[in-house]
C-alpha atoms as a PDB file:
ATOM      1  CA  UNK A   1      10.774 -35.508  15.529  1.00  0.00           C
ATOM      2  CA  UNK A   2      11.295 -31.799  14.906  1.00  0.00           C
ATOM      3  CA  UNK A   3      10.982 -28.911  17.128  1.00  0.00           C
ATOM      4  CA  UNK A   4       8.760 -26.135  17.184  1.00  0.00           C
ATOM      5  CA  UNK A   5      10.623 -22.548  16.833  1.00  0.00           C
ATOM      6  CA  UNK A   6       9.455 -19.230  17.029  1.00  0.00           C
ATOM      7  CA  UNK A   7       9.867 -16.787  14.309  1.00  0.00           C
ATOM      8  CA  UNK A   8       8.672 -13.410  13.615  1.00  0.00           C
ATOM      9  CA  UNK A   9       6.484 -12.172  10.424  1.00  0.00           C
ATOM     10  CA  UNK A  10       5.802  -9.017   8.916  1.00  0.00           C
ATOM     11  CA  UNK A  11       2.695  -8.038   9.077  1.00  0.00           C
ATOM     12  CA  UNK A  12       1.289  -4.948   7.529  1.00  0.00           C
ATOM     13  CA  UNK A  13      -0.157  -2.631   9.939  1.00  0.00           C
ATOM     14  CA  UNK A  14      -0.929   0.604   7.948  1.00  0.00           C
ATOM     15  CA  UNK A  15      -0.268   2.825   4.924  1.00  0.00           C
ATOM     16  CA  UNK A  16       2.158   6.168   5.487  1.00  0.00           C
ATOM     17  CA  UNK A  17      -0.532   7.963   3.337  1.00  0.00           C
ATOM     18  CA  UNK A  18      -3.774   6.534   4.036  1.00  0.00           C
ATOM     19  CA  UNK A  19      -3.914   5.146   0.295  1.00  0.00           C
ATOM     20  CA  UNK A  20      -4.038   1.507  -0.854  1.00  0.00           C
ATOM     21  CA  UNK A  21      -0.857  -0.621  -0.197  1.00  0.00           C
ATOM     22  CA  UNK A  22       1.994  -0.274  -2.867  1.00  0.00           C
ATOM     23  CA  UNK A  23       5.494  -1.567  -3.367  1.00  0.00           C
ATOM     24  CA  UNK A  24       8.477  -0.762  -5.922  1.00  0.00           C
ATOM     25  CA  UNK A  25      10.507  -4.354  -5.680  1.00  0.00           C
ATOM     26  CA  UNK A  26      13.467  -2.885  -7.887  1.00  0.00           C
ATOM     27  CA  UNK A  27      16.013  -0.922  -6.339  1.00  0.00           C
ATOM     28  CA  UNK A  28      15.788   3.006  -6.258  1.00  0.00           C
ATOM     29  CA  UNK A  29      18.081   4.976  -6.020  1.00  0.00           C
ATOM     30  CA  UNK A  30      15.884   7.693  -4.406  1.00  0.00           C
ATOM     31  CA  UNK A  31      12.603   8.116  -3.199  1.00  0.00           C
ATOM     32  CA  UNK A  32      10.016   5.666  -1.251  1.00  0.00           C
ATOM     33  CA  UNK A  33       9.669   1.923  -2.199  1.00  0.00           C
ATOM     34  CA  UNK A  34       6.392   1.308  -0.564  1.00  0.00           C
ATOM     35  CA  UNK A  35       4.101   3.651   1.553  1.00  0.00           C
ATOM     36  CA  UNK A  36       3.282   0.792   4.302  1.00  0.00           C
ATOM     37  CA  UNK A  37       5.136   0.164   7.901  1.00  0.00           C
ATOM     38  CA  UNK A  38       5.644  -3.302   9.025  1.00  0.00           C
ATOM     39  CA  UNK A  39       4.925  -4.754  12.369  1.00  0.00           C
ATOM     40  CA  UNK A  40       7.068  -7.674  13.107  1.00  0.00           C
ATOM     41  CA  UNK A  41       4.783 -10.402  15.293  1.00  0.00           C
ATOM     42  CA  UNK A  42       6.366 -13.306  16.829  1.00  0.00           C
ATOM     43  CA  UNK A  43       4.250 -16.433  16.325  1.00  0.00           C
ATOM     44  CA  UNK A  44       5.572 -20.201  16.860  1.00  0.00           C
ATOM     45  CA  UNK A  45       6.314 -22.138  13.526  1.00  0.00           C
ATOM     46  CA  UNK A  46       5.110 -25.825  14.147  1.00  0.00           C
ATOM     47  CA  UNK A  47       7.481 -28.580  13.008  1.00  0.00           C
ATOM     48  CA  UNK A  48       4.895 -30.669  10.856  1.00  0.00           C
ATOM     49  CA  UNK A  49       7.492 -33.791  10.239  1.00  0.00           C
ATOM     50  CA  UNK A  50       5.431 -37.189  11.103  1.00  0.00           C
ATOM     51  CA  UNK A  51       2.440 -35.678  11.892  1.00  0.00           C
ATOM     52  CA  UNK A  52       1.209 -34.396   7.941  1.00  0.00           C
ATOM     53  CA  UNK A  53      -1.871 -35.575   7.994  1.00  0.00           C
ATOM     54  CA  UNK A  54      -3.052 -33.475  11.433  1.00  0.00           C
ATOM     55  CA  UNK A  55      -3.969 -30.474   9.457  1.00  0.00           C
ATOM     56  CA  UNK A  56      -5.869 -29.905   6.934  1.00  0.00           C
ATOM     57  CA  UNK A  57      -7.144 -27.455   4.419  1.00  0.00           C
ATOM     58  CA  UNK A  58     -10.858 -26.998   5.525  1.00  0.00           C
ATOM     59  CA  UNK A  59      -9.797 -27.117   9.558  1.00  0.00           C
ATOM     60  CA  UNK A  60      -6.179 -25.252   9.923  1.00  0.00           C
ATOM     61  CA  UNK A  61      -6.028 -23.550   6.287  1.00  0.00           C
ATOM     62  CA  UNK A  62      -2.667 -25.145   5.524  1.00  0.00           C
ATOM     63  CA  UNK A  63      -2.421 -28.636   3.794  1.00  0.00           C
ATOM     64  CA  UNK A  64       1.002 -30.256   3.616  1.00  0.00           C
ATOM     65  CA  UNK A  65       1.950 -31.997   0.174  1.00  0.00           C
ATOM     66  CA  UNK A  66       4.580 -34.042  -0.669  1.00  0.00           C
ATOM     67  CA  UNK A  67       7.505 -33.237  -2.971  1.00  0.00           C
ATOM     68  CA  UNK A  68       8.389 -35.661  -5.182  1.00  0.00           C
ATOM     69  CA  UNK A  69      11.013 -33.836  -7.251  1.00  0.00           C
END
């Protein structure tokens, strides 16, 4: 089986102005491309190989599907 890891993840934490959120995702050669700062949290990433059908939608908010591509 696989092994759990821990990552980090962004998570917003405020706006430099106060406003609502905003981002510019092409590049700019001057001036801001978003008015938020970032906090990075470290959380552990679950390896969910062999054990899909232990979470579910309604109980963890995830639901694993299979790829059949």
């Amino acid at each position: 089986m696989g092994v759990d890891v821990i990552g980090e993840i962004n998570y917003l934490t405020s706006t430099t102005d106060g406003g609502t959120p905003w981002l510019i995702q092409q590049s700019v050669p001057t001036g801001k491309r978003s008015n938020f700062v970032q906090s990075p949290i470290p959380i552990t990433i679950h390896d969910l190989r062999g054990k899909e059908t232990s979470v579910n939608l309604d109980t963890n908010a995830i639901e694993v599907a299979k790829y059949n591509g």
